[in-house]
C-alpha atoms as a PDB file:
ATOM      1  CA  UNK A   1     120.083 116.768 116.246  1.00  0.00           C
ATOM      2  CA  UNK A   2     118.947 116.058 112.504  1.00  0.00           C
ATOM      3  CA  UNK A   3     115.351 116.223 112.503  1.00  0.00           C
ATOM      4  CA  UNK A   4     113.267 113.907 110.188  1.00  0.00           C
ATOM      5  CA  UNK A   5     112.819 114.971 106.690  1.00  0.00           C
ATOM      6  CA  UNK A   6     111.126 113.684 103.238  1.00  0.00           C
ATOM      7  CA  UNK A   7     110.792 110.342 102.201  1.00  0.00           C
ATOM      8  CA  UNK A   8     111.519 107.951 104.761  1.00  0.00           C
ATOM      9  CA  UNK A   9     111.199 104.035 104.278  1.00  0.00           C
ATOM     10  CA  UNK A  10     108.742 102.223 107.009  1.00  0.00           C
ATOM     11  CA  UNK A  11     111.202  99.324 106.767  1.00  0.00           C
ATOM     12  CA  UNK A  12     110.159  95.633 106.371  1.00  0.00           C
ATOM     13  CA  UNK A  13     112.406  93.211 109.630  1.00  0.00           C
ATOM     14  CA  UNK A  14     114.363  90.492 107.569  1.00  0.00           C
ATOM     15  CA  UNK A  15     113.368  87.290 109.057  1.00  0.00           C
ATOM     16  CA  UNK A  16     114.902  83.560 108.953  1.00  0.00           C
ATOM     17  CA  UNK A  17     113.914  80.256 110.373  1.00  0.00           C
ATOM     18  CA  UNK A  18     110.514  80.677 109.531  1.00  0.00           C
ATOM     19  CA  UNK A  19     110.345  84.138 110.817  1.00  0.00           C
ATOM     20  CA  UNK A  20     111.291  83.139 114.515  1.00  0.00           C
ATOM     21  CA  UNK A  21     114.407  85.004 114.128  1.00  0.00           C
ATOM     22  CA  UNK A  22     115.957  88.020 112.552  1.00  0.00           C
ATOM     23  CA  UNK A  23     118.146  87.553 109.911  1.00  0.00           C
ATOM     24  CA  UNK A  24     120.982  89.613 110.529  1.00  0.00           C
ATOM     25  CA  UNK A  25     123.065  89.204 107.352  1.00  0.00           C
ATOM     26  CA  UNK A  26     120.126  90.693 105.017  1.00  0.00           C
ATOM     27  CA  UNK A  27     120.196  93.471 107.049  1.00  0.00           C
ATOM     28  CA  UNK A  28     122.536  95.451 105.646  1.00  0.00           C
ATOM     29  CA  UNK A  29     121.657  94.577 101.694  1.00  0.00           C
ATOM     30  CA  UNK A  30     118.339  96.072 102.192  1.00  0.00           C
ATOM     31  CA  UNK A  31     120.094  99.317 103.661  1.00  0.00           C
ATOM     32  CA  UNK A  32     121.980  99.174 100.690  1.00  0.00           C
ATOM     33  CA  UNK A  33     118.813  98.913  98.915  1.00  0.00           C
ATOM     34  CA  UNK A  34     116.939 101.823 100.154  1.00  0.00           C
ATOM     35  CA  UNK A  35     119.475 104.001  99.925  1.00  0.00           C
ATOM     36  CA  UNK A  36     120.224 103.135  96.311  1.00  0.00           C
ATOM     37  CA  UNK A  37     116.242 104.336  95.978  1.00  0.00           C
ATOM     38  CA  UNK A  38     116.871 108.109  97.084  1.00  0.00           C
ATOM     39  CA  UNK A  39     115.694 108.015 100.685  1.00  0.00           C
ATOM     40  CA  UNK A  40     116.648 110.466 103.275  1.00  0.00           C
ATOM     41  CA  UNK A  41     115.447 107.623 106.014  1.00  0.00           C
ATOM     42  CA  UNK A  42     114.460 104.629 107.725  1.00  0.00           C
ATOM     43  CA  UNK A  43     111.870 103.860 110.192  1.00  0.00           C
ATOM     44  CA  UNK A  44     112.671 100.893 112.200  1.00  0.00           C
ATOM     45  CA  UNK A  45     110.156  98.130 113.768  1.00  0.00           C
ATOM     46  CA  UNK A  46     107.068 100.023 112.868  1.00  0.00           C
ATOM     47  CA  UNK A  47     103.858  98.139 111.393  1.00  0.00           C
ATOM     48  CA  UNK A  48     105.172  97.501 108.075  1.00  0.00           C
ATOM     49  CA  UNK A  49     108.462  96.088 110.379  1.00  0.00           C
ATOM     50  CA  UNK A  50     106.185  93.619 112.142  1.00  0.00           C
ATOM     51  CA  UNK A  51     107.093  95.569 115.788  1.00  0.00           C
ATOM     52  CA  UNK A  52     104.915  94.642 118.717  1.00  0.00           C
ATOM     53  CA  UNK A  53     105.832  90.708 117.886  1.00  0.00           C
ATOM     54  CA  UNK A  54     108.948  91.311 118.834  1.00  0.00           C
ATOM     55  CA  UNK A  55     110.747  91.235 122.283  1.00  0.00           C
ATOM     56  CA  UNK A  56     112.467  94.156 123.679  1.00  0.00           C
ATOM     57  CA  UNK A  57     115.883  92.850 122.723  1.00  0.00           C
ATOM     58  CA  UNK A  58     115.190  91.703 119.343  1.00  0.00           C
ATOM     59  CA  UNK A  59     114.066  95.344 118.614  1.00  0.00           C
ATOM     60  CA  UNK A  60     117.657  96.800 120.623  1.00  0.00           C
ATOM     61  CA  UNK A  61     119.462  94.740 118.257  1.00  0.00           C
ATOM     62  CA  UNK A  62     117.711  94.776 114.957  1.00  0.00           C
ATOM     63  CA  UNK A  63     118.134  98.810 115.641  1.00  0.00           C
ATOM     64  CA  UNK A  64     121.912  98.474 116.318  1.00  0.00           C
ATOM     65  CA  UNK A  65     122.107  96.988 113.056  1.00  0.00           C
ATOM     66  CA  UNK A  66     120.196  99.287 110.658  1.00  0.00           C
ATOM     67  CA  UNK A  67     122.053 102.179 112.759  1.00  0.00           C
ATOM     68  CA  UNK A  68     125.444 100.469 111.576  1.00  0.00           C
ATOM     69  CA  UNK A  69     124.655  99.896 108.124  1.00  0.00           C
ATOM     70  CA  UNK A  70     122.781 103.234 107.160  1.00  0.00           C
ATOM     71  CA  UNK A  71     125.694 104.735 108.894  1.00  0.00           C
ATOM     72  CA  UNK A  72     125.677 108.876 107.940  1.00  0.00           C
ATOM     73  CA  UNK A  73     123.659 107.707 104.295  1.00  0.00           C
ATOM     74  CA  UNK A  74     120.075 107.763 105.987  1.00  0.00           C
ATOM     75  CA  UNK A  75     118.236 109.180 109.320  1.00  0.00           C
ATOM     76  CA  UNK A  76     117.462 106.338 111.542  1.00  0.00           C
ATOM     77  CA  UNK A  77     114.014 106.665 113.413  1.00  0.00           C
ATOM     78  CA  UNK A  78     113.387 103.878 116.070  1.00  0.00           C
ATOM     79  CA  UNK A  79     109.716 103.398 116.556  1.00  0.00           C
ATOM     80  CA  UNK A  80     109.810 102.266 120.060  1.00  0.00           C
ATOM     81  CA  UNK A  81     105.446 101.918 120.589  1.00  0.00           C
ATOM     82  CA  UNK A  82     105.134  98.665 122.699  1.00  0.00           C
ATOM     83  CA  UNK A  83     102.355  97.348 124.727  1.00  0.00           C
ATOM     84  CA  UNK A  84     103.536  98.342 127.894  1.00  0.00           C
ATOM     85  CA  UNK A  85     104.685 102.068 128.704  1.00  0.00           C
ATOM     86  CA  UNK A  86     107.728 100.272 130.742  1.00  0.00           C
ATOM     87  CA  UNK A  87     108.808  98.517 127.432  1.00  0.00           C
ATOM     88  CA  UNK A  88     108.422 101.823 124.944  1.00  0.00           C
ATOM     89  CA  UNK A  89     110.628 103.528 127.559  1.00  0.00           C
ATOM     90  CA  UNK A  90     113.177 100.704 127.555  1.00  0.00           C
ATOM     91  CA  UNK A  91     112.972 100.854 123.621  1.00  0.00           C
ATOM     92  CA  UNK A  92     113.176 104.655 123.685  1.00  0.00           C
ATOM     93  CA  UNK A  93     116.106 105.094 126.133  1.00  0.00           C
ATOM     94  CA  UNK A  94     118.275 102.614 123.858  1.00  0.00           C
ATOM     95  CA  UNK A  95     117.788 104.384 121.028  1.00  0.00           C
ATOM     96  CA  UNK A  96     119.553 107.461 122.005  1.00  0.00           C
ATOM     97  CA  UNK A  97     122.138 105.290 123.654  1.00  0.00           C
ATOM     98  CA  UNK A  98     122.056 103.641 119.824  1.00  0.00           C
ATOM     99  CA  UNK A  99     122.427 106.675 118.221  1.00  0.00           C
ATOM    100  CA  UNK A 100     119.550 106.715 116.218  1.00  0.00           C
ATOM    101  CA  UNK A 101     118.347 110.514 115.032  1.00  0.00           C
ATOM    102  CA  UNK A 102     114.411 110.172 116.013  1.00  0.00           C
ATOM    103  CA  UNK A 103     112.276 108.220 118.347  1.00  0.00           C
ATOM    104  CA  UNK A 104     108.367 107.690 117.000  1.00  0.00           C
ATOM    105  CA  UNK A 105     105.417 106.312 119.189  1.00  0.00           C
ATOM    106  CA  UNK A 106     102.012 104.533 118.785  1.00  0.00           C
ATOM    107  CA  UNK A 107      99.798 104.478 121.132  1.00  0.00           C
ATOM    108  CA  UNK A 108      99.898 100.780 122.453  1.00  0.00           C
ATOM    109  CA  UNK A 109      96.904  98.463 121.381  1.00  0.00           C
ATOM    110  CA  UNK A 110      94.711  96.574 123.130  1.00  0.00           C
ATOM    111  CA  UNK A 111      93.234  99.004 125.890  1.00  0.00           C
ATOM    112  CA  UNK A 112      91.450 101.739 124.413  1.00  0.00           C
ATOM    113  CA  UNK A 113      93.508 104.933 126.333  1.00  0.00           C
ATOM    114  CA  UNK A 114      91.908 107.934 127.764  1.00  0.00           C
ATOM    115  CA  UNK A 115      93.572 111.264 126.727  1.00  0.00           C
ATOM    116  CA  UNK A 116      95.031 111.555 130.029  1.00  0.00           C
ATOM    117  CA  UNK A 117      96.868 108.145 129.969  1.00  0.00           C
ATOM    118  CA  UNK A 118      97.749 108.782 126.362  1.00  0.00           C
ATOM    119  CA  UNK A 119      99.476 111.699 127.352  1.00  0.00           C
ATOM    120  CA  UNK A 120     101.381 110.106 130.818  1.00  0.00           C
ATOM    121  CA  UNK A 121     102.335 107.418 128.566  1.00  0.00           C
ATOM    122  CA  UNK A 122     103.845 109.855 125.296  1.00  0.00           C
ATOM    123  CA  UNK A 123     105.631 111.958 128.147  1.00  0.00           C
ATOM    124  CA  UNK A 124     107.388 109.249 129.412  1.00  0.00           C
ATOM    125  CA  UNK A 125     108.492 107.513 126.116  1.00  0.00           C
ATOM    126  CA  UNK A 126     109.806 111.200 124.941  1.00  0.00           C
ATOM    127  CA  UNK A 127     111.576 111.984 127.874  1.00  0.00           C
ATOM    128  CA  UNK A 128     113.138 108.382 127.421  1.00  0.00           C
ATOM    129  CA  UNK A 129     114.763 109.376 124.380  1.00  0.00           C
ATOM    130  CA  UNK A 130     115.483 113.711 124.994  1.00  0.00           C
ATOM    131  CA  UNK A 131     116.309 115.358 123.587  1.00  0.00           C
ATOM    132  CA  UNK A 132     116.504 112.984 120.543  1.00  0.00           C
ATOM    133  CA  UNK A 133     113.547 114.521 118.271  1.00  0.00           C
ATOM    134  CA  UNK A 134     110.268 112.657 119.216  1.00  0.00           C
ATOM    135  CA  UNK A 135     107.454 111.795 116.941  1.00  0.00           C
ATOM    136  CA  UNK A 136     103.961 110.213 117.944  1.00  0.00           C
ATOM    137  CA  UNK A 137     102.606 107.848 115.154  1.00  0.00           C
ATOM    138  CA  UNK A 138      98.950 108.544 114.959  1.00  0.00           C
ATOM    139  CA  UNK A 139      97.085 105.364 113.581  1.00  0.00           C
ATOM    140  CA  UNK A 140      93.570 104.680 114.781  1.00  0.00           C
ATOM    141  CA  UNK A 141      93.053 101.298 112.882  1.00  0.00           C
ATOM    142  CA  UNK A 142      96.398 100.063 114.286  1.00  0.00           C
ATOM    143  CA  UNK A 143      96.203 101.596 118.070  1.00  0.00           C
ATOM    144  CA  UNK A 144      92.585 100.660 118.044  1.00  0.00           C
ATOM    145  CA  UNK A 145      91.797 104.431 119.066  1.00  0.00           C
ATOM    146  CA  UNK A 146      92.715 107.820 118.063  1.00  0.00           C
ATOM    147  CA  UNK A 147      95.221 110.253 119.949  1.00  0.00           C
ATOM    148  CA  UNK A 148      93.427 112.880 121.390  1.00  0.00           C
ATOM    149  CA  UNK A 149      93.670 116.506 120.004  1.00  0.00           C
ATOM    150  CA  UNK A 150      93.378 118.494 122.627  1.00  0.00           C
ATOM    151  CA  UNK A 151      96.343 116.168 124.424  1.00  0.00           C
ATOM    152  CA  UNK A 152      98.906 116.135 121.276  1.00  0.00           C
ATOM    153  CA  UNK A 153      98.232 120.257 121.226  1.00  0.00           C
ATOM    154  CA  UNK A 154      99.390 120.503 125.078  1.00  0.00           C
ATOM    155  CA  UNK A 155     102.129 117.452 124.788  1.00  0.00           C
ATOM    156  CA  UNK A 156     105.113 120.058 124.470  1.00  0.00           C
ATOM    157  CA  UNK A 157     104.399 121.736 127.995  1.00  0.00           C
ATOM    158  CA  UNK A 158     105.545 118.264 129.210  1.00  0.00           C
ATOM    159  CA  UNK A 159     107.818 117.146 126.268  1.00  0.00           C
ATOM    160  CA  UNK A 160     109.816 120.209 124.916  1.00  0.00           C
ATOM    161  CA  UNK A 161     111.225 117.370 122.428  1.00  0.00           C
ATOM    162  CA  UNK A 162     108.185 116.530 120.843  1.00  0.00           C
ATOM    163  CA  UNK A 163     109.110 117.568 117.197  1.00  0.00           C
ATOM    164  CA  UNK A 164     105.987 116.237 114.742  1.00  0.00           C
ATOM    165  CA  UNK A 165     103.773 113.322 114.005  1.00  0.00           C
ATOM    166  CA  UNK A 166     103.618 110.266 110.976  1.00  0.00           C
ATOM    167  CA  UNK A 167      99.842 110.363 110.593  1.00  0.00           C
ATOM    168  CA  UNK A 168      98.458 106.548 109.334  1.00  0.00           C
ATOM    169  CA  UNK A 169      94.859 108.159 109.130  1.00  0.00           C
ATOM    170  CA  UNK A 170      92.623 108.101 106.259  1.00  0.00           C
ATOM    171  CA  UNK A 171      90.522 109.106 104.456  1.00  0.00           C
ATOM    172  CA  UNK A 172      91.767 112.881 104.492  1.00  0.00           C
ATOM    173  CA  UNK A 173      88.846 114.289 106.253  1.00  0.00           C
ATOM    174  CA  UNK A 174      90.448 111.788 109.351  1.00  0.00           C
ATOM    175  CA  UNK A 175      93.961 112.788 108.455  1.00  0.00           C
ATOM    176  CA  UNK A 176      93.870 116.477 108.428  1.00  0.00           C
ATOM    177  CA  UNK A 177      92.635 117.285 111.834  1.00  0.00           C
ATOM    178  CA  UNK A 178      96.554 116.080 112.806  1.00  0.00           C
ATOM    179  CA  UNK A 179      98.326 118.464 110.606  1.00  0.00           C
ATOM    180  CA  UNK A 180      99.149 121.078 114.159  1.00  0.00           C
ATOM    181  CA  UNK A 181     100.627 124.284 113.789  1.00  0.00           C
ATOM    182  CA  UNK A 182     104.282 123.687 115.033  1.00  0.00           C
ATOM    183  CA  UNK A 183     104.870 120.238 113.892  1.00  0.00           C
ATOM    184  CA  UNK A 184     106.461 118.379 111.500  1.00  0.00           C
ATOM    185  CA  UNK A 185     103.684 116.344 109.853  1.00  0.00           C
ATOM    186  CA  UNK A 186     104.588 113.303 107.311  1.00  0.00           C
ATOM    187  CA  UNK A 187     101.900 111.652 105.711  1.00  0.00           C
ATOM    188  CA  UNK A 188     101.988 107.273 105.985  1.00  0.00           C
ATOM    189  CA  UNK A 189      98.884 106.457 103.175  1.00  0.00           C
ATOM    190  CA  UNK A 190     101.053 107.294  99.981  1.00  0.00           C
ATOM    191  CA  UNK A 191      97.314 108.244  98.042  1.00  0.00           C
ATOM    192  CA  UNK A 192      97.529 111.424 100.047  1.00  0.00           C
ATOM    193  CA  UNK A 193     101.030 112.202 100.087  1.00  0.00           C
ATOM    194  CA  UNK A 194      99.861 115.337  97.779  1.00  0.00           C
ATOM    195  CA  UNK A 195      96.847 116.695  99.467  1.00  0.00           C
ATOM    196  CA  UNK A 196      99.078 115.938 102.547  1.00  0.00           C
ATOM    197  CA  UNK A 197     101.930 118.071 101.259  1.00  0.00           C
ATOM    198  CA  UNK A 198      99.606 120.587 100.305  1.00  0.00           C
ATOM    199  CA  UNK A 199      98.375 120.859 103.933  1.00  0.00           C
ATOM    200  CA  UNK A 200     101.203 121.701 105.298  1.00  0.00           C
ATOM    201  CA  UNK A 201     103.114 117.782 105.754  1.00  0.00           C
ATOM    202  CA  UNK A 202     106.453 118.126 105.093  1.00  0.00           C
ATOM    203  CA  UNK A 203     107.285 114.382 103.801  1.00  0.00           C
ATOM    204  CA  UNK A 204     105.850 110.796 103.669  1.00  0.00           C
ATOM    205  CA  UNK A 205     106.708 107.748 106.030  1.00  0.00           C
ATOM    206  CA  UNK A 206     106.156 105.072 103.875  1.00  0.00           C
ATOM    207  CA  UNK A 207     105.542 101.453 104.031  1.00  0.00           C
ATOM    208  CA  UNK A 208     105.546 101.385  99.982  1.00  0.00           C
ATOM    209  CA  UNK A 209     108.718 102.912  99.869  1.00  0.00           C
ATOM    210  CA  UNK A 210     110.319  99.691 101.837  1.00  0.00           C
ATOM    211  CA  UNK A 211     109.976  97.834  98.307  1.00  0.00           C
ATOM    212  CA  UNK A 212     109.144 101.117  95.910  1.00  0.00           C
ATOM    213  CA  UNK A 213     111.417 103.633  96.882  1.00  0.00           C
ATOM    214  CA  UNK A 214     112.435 105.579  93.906  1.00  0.00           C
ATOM    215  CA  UNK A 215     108.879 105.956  93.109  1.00  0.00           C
ATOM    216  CA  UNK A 216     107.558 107.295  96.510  1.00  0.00           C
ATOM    217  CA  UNK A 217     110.592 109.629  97.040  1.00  0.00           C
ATOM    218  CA  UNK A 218     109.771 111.041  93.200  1.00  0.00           C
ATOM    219  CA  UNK A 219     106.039 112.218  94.870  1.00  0.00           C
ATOM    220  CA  UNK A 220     107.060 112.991  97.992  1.00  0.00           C
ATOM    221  CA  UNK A 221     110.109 115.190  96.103  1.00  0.00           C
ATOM    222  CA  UNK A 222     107.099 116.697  93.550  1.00  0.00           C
ATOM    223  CA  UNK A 223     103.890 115.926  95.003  1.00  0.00           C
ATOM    224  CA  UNK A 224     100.812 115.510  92.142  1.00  0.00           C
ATOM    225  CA  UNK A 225      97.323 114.229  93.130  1.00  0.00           C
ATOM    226  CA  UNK A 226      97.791 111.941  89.755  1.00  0.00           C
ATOM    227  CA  UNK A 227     101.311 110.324  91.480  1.00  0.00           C
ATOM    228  CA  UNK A 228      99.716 110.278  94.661  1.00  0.00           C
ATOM    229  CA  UNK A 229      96.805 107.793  92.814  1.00  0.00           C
ATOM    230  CA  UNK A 230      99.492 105.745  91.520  1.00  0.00           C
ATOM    231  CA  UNK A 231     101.883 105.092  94.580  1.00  0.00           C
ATOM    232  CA  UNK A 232      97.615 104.024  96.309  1.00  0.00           C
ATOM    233  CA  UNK A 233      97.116 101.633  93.332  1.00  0.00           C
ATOM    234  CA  UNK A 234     100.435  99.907  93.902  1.00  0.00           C
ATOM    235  CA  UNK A 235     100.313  99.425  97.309  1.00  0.00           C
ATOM    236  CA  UNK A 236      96.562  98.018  96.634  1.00  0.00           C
ATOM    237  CA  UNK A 237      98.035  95.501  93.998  1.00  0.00           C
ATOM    238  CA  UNK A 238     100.337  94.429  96.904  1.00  0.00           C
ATOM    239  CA  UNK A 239      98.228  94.053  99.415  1.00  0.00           C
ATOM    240  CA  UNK A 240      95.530  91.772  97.469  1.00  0.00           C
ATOM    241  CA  UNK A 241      98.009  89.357  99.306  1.00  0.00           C
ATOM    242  CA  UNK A 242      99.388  89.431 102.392  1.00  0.00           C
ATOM    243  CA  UNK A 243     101.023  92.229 102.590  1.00  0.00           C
ATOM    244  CA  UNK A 244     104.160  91.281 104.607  1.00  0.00           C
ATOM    245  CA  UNK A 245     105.285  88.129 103.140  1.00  0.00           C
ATOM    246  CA  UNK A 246     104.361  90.133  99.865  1.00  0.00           C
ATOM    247  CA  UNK A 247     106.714  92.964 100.046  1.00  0.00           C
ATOM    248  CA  UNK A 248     109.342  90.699 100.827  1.00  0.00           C
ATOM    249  CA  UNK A 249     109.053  88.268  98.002  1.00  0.00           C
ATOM    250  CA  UNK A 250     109.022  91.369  95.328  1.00  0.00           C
ATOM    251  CA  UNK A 251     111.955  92.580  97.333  1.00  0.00           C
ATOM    252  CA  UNK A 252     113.402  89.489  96.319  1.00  0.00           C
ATOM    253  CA  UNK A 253     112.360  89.637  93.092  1.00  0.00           C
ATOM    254  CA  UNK A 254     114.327  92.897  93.086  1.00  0.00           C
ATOM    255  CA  UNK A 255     117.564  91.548  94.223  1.00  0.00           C
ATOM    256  CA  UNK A 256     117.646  92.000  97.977  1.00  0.00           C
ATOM    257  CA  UNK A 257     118.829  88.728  99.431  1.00  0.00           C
ATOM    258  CA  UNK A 258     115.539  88.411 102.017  1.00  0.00           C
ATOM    259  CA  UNK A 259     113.269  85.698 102.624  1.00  0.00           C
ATOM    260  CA  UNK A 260     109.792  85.733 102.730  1.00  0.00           C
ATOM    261  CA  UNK A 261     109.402  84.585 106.444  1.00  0.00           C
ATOM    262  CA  UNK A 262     107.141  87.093 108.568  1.00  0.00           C
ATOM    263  CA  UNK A 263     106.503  86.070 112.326  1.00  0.00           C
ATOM    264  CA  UNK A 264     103.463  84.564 113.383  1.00  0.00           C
ATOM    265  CA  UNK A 265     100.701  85.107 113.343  1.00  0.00           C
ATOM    266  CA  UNK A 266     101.264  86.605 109.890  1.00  0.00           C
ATOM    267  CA  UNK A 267     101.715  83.648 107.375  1.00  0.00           C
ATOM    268  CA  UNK A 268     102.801  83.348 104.194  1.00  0.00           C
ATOM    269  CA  UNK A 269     100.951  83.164 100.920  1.00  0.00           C
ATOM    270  CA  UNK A 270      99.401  80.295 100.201  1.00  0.00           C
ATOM    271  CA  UNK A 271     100.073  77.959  97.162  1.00  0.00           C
ATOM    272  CA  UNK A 272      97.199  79.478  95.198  1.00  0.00           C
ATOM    273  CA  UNK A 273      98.321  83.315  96.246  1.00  0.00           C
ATOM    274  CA  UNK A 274     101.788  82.546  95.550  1.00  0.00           C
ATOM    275  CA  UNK A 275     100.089  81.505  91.747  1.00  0.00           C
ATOM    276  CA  UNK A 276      98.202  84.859  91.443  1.00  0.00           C
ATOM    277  CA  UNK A 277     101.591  86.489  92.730  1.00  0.00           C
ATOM    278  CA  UNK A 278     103.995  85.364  90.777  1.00  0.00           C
ATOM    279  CA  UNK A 279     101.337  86.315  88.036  1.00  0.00           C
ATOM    280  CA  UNK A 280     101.553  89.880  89.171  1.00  0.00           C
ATOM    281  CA  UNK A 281     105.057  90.201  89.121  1.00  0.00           C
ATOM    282  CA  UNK A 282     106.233  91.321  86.074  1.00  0.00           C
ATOM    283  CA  UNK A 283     103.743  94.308  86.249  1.00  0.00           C
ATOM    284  CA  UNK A 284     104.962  95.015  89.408  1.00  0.00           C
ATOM    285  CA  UNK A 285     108.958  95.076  88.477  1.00  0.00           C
ATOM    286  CA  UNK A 286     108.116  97.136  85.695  1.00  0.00           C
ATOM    287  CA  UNK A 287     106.599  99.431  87.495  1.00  0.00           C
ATOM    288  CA  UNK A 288     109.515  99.778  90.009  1.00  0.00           C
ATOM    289  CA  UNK A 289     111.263  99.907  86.677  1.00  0.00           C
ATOM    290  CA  UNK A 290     109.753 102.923  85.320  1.00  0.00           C
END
């Protein structure tokens, strides 16, 4: 088993016919992409991947293809948090069968989980996948609730697999409770990839580095609070728009054959944020440039 290690991509889902389905053929550019940028990995169908607005078997098959493509280049990590505890284990069983190298978790949103179900529900989804390495993906804003402590510090007694955690948290004072003795921590707000490192993380899941890779991989390879600041003011620059449809127009911009089609009910910019976009573009190439 190859456990997760420094800079992995939260990867954007190619989309086509107006993001109602997943465009297959760009698939494998974008691979090419990110592993052009110095990546040692991929997270698939996480939050920057647009994942709980997808069925289960869009998410089987989108998998199957980023496993193909990255072949032995990049670690494939399936995120595999769905709504339902029936659905994450479906998701997390495939991905061993797929042959991906990690499964990661979020705790489904909606219903705000007490520590006990949070736990019945994690056990399940890692047993799914053992004894692939298991990661749960701590984000409050996202789950609508933090993961409990005292639960994640117990989880191994009832998942031996459970291997480390992608904490979403900030500011640091909510992200460093996370960092556990044992686990393999990797920090997901790129403006704390230092003061994460220096905590005891051991590498960054990124949404920035799904369109900035070279330059998050660079920090995450020699963390400094100063290149830290700068990965947090380009992903701010990004998301004064929205940030899906965003990050896939600059990857355009930057020669990866995808559209800019997100699924609803994301949208697209609109005619006067495309303006303002297209506006910020140079700076932004130059900066992937530099």
């Amino acid at each position: 088993m190859r456990r997760l290690r420094g800079t992995v991509a939260a990867a954007l889902t190619p989309l086509t016919a107006g993001g109602t389905a997943v465009d297959e053929a760009a698939i494998g550019p974008y691979v090419e992409f990110l592993v052009a940028g110095g990546l040692d990995g991929v997270l698939t169908f996480g939050t920057n991947g647009e994942a709980v607005l997808f069925d289960v078997a869009e998410r089987k098959r989108g998998l199957e293809l980023f496993r193909e493509a990255a072949g032995a280049r990049l670690l494939v990590a399936a995120h595999c948090g769905a709504q339902t505890t029936a659905a994450t284990v479906e998701l997390a069983a495939h991905a061993a069968e797929a042959g991906a190298d990690a499964v990661a978790v979020i705790g489904p949103p909606y219903f705000k989980l007490d520590p006990e179900a949070q736990r019945r529900h994690l056990v399940e989804a890692a047993r799914a996948c053992s004894p692939l390495p298991f990661y749960v993906y701590e984000f409050a804003a996202t789950a609508g609730y933090p993961f409990d402590l005292e639960m994640l510090r117990g989880l191994r007694d009832d998942a031996p697999n459970l291997t480390g955690l992608k904490v979403s948290d900030a500011p640091f004072d909510a992200f460093a409770p996370y960092v556990l003795d044992g686990l393999d921590i990797f920090v997901g707000p790129e403006a704390l990839i230092a003061r994460g490192r220096g905590a005891g993380a051991i590498g960054a899941v990124s949404a920035l580095a799904g369109v900035f890779p070279e330059r998050v991989a660079a920090v995450v390879r020699e963390p400094t609070e100063a290149g830290a600041d700068a990965l947090g003011a380009l992903r701010a620059r990004l998301e004064r728009f929205p940030r899906h449809a965003a990050a896939k127009r600059f990857l355009a911009a930057r020669g990866v054959p995808i559209r800019p089609d997100v699924r609803a009910p994301l949208r697209d910019l609109t005619p006067a944020e495309l303006s303002a976009f297209e506006e910020e573009l140079p700076g932004l190439l130059a900066e992937a440039a530099r």
